[in-house]
PDB file of N, CA and C in Angstrom:
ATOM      1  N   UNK A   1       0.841  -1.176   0.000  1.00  0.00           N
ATOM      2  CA  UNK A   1       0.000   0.000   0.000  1.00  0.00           C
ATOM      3  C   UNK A   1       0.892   1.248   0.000  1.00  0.00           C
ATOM      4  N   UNK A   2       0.300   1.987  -0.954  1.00  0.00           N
ATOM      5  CA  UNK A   2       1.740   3.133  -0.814  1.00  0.00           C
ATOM      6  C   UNK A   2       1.176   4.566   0.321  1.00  0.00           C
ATOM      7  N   UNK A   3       2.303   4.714   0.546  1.00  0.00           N
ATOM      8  CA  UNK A   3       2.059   5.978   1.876  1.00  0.00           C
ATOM      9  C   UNK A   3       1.848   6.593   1.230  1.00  0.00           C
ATOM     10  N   UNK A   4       1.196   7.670   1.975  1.00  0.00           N
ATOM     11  CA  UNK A   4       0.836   9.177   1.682  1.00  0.00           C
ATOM     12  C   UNK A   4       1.352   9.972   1.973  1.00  0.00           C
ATOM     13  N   UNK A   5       1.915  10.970   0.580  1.00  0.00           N
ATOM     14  CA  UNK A   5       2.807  11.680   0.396  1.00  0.00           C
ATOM     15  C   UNK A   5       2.561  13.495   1.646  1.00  0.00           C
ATOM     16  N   UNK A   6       3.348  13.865   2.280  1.00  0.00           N
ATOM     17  CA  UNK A   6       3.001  15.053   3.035  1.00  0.00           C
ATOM     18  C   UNK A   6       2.527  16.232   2.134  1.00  0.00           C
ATOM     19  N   UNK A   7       1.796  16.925   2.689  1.00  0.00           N
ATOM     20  CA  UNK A   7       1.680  18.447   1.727  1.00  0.00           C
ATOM     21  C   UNK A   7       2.925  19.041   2.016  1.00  0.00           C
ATOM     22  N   UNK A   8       3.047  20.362   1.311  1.00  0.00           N
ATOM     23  CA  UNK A   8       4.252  20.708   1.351  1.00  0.00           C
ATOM     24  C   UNK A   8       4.830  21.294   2.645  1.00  0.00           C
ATOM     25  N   UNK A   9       3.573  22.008   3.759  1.00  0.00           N
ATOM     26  CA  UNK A   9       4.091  22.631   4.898  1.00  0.00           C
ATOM     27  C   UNK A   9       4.411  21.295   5.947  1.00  0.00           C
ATOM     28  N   UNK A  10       3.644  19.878   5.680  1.00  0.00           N
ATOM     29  CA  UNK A  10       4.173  18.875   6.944  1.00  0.00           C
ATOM     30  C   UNK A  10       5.314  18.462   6.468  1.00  0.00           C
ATOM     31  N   UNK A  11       5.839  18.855   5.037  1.00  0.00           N
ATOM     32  CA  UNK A  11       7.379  18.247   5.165  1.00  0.00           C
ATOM     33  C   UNK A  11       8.153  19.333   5.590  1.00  0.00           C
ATOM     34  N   UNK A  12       7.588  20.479   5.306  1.00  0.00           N
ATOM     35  CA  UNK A  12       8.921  21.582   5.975  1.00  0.00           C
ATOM     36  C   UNK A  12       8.920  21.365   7.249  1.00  0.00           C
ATOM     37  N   UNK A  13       7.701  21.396   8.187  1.00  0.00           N
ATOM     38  CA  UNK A  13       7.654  21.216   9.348  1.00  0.00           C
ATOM     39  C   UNK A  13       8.509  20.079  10.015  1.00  0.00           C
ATOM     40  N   UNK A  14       8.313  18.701   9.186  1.00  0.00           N
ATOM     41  CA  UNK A  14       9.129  17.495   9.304  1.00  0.00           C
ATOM     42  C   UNK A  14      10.618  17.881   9.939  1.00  0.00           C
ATOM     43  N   UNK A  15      11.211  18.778   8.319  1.00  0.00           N
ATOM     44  CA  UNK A  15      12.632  18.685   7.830  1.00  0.00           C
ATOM     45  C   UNK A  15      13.038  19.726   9.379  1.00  0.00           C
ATOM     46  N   UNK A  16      12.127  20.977   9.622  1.00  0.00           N
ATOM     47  CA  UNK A  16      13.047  21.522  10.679  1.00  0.00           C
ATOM     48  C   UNK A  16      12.315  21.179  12.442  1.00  0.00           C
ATOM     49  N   UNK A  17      12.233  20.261  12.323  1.00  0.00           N
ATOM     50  CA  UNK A  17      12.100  19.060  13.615  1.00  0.00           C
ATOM     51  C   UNK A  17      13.214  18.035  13.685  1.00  0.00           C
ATOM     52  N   UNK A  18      13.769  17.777  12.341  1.00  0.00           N
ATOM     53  CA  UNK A  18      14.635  16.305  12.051  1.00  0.00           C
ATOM     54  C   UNK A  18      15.813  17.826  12.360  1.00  0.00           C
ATOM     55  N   UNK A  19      15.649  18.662  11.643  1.00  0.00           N
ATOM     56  CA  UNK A  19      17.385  19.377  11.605  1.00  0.00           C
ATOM     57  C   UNK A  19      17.519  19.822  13.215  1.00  0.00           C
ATOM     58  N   UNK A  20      16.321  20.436  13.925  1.00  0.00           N
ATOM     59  CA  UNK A  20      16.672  20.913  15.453  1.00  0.00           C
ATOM     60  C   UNK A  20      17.147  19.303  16.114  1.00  0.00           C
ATOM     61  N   UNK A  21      16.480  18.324  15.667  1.00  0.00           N
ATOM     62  CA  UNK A  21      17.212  17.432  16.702  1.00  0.00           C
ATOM     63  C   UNK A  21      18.896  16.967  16.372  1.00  0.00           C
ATOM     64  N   UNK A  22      18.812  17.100  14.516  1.00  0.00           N
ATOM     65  CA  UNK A  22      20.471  16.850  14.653  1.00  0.00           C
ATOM     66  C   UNK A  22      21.463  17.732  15.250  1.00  0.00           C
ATOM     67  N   UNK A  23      21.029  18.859  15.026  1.00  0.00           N
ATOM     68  CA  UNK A  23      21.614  19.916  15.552  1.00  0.00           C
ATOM     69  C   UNK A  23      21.596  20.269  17.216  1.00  0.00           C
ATOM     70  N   UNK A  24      20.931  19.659  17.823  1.00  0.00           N
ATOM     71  CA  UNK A  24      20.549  19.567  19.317  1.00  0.00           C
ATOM     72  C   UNK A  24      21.748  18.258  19.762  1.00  0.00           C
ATOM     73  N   UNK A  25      21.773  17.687  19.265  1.00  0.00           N
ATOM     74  CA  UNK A  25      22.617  16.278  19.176  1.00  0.00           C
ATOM     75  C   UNK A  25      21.684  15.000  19.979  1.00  0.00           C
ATOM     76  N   UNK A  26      20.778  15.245  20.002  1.00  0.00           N
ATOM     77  CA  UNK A  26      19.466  14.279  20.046  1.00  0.00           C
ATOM     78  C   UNK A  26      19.636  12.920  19.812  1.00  0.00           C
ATOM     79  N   UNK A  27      20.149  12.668  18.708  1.00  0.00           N
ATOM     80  CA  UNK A  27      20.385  11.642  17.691  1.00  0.00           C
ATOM     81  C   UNK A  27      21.381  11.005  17.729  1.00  0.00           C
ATOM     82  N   UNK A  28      22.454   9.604  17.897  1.00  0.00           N
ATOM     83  CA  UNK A  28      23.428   9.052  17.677  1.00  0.00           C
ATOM     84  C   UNK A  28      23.936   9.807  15.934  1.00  0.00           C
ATOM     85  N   UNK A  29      24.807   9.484  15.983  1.00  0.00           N
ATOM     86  CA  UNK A  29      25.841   9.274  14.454  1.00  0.00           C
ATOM     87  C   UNK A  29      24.749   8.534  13.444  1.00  0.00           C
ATOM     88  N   UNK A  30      24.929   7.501  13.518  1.00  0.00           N
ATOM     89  CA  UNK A  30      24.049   6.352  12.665  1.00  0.00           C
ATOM     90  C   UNK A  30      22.691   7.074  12.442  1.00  0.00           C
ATOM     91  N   UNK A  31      22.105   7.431  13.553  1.00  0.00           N
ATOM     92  CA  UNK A  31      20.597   7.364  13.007  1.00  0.00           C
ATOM     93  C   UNK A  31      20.133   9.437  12.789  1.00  0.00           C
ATOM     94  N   UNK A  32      21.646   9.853  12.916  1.00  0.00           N
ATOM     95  CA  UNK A  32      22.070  11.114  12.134  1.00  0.00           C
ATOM     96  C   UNK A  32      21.727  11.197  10.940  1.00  0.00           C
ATOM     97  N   UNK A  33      22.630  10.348  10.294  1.00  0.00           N
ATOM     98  CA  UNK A  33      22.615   9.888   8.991  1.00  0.00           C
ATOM     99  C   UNK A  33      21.282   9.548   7.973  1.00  0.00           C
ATOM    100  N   UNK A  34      20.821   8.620   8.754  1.00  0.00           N
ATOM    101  CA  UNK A  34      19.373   8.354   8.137  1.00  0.00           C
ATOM    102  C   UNK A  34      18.252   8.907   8.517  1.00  0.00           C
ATOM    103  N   UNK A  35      18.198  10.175   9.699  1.00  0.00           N
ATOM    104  CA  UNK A  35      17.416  11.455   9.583  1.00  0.00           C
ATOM    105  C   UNK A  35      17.597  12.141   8.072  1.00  0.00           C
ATOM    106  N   UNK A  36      18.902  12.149   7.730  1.00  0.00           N
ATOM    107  CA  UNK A  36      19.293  13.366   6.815  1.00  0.00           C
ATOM    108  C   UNK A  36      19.056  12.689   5.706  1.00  0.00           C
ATOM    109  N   UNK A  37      19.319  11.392   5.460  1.00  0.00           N
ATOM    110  CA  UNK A  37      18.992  11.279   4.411  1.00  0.00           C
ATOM    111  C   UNK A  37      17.262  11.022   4.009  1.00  0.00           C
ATOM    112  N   UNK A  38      16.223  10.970   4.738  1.00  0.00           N
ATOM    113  CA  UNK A  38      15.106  11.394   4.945  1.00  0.00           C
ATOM    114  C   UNK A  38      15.120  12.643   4.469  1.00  0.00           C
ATOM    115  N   UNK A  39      15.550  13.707   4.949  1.00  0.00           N
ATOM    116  CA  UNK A  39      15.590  14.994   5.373  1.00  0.00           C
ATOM    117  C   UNK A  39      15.840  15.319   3.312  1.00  0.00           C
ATOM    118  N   UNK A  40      16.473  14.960   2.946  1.00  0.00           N
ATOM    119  CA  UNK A  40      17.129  14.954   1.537  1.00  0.00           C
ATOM    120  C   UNK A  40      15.465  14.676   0.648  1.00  0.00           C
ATOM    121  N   UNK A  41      15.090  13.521   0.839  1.00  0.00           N
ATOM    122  CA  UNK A  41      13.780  12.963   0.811  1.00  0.00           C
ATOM    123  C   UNK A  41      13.104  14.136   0.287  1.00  0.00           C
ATOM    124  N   UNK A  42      12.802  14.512   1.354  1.00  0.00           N
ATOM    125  CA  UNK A  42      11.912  15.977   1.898  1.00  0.00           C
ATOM    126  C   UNK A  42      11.936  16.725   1.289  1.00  0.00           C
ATOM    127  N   UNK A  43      13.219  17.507   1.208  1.00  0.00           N
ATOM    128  CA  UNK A  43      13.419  18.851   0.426  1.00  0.00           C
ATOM    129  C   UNK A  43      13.138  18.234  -1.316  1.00  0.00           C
ATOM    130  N   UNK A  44      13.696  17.180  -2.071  1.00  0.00           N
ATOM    131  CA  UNK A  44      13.170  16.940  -3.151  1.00  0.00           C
ATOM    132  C   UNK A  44      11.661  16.820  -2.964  1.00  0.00           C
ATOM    133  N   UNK A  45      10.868  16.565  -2.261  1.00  0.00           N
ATOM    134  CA  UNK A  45       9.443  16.483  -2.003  1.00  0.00           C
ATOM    135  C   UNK A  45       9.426  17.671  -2.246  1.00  0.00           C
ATOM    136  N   UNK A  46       9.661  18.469  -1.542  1.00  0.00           N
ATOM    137  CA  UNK A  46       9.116  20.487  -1.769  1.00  0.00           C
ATOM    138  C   UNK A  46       9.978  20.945  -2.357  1.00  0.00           C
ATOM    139  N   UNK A  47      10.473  20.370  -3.175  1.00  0.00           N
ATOM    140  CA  UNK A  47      10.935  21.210  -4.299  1.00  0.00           C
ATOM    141  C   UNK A  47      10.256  20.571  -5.831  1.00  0.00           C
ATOM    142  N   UNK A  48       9.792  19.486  -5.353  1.00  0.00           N
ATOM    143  CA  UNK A  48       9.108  19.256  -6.690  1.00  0.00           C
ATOM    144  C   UNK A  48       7.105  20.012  -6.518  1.00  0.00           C
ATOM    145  N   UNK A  49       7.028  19.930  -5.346  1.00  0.00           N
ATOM    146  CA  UNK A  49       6.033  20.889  -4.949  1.00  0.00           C
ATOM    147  C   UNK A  49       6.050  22.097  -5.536  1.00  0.00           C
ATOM    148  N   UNK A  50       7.114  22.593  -5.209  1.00  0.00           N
ATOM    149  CA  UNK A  50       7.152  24.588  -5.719  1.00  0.00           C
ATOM    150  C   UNK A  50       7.291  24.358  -7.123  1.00  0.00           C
ATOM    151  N   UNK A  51       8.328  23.412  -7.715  1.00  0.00           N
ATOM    152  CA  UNK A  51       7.876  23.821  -9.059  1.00  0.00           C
ATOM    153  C   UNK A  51       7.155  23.639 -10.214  1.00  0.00           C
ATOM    154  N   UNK A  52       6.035  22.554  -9.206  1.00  0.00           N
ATOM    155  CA  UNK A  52       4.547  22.315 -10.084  1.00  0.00           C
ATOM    156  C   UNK A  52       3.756  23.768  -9.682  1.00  0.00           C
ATOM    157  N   UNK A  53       3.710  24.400  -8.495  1.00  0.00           N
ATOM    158  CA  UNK A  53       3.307  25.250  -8.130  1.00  0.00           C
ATOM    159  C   UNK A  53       3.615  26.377  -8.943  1.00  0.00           C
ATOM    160  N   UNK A  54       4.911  26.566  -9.068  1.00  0.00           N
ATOM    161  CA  UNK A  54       5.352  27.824 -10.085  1.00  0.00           C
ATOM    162  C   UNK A  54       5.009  27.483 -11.568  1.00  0.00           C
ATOM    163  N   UNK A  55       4.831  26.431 -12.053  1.00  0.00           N
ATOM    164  CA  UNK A  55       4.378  26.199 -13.595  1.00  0.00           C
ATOM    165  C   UNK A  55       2.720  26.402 -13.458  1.00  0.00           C
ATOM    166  N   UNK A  56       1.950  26.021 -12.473  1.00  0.00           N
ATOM    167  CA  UNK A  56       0.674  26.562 -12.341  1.00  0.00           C
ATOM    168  C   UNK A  56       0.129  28.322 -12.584  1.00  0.00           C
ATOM    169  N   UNK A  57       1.082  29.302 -11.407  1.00  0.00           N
ATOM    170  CA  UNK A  57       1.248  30.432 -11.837  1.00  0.00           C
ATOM    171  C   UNK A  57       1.546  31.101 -13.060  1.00  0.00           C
ATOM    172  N   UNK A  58       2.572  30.666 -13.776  1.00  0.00           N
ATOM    173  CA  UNK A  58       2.966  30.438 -15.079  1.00  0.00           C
ATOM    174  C   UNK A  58       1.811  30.762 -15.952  1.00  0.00           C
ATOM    175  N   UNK A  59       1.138  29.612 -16.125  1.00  0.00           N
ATOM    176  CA  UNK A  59       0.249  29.522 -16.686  1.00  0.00           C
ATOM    177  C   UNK A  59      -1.165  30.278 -16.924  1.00  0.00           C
ATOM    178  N   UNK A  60      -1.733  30.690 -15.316  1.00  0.00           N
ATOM    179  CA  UNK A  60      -2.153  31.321 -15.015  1.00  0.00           C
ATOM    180  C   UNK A  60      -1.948  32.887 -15.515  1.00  0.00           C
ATOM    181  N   UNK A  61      -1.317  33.574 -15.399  1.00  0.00           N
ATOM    182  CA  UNK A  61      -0.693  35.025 -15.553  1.00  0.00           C
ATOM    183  C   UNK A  61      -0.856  34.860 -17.132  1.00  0.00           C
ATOM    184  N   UNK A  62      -0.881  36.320 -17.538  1.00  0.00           N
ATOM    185  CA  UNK A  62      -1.167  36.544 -19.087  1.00  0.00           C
ATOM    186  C   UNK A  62       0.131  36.885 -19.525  1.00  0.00           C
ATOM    187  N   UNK A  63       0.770  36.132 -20.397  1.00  0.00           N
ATOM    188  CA  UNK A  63       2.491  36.807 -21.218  1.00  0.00           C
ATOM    189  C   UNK A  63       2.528  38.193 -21.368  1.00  0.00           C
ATOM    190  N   UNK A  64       2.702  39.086 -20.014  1.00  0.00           N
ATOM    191  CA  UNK A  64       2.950  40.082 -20.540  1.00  0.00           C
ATOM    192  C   UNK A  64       4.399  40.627 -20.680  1.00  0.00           C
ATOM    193  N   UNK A  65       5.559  40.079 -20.233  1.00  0.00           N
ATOM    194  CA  UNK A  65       6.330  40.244 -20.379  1.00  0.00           C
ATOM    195  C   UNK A  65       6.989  40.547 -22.038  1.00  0.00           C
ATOM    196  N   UNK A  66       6.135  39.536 -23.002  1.00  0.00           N
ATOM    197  CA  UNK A  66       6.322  40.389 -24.361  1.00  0.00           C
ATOM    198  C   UNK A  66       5.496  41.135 -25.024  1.00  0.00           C
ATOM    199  N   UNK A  67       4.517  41.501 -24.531  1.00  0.00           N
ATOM    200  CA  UNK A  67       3.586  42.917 -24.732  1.00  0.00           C
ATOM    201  C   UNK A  67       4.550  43.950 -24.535  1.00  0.00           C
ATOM    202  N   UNK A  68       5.262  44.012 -23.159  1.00  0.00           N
ATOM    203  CA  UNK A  68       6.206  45.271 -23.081  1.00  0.00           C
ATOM    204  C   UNK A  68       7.346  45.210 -23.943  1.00  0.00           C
ATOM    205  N   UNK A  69       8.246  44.333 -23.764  1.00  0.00           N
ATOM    206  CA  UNK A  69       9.537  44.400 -24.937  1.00  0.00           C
ATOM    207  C   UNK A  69       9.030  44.588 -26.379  1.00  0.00           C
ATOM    208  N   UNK A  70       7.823  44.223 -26.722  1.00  0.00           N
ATOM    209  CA  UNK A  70       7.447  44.322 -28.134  1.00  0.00           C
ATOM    210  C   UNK A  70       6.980  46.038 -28.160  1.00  0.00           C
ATOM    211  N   UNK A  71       6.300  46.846 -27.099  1.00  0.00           N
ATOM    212  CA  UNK A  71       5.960  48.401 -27.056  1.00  0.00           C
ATOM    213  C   UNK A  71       6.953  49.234 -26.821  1.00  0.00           C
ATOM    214  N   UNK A  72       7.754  48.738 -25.922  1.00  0.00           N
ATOM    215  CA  UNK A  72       9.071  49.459 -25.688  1.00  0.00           C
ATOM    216  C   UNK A  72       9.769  49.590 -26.873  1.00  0.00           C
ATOM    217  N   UNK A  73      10.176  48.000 -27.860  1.00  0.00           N
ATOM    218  CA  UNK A  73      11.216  48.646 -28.882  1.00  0.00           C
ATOM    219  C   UNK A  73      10.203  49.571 -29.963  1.00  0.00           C
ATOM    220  N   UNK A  74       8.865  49.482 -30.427  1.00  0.00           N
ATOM    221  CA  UNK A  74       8.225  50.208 -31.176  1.00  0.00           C
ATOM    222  C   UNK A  74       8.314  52.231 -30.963  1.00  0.00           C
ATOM    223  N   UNK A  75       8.241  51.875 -29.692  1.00  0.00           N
ATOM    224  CA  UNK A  75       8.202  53.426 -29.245  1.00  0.00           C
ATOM    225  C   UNK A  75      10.079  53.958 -29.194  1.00  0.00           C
ATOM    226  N   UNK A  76      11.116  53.328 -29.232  1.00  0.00           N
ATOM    227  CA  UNK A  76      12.472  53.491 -29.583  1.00  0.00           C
ATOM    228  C   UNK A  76      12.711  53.394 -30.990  1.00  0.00           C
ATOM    229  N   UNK A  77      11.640  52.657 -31.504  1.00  0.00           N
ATOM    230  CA  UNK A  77      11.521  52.701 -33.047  1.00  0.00           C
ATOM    231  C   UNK A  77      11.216  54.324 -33.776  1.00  0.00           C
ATOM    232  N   UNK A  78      10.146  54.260 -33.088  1.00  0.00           N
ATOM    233  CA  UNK A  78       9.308  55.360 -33.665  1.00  0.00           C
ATOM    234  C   UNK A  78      10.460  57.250 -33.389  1.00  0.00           C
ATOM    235  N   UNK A  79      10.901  57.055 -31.928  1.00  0.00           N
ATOM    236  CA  UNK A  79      11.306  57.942 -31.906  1.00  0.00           C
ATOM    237  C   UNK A  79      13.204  58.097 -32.524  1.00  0.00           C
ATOM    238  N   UNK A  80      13.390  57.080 -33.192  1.00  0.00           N
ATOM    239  CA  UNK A  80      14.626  57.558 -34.118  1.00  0.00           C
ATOM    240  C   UNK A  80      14.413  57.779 -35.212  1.00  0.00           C
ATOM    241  N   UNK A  81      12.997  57.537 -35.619  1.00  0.00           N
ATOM    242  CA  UNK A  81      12.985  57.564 -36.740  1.00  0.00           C
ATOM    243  C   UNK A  81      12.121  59.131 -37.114  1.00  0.00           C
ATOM    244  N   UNK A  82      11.983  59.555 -35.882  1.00  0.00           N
ATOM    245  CA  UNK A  82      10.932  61.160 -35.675  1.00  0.00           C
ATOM    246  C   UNK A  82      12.052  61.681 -36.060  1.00  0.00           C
TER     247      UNK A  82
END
């Protein structure tokens, strides 16, 4: 049965619970290790989060970024040629 994947704030929450305890020294060596590499887990988890999230926005928003470069050079057009 496959687990269920965290939303993106219970893995941040996760990752800085796992880092205060390595950093607390909570944890042996050994099971250091396989916090972090969990912890590794994680951050590819929310990072593949943000950037389905940012291709959503993307999408969303209207291209205006070449509305302006296309008015800007017209109006640098227009005025060398005044």
């Amino acid at each position: 049965m496959a687990q269920k994947q965290p939303s993106f704030e219970e893995a941040l929450k996760e990752l800085e619970a796992l880092a205060d305890r390595i950093e607390r020294g909570e944890i042996g060596l050994e099971d250091s290790i396989k916090q972090y590499e969990h912890g590794m887990k994680l951050v590819a988890h929310c990072r593949k989060i943000l950037t389905r999230a940012e291709q959503r926005i993307e999408q969303l928003q209207p291209d205006r970024g070449g509305d302006e470069e296309t008015s800007g050079k017209t109006e640098a057009t227009d005025e060398a040629e005044g």
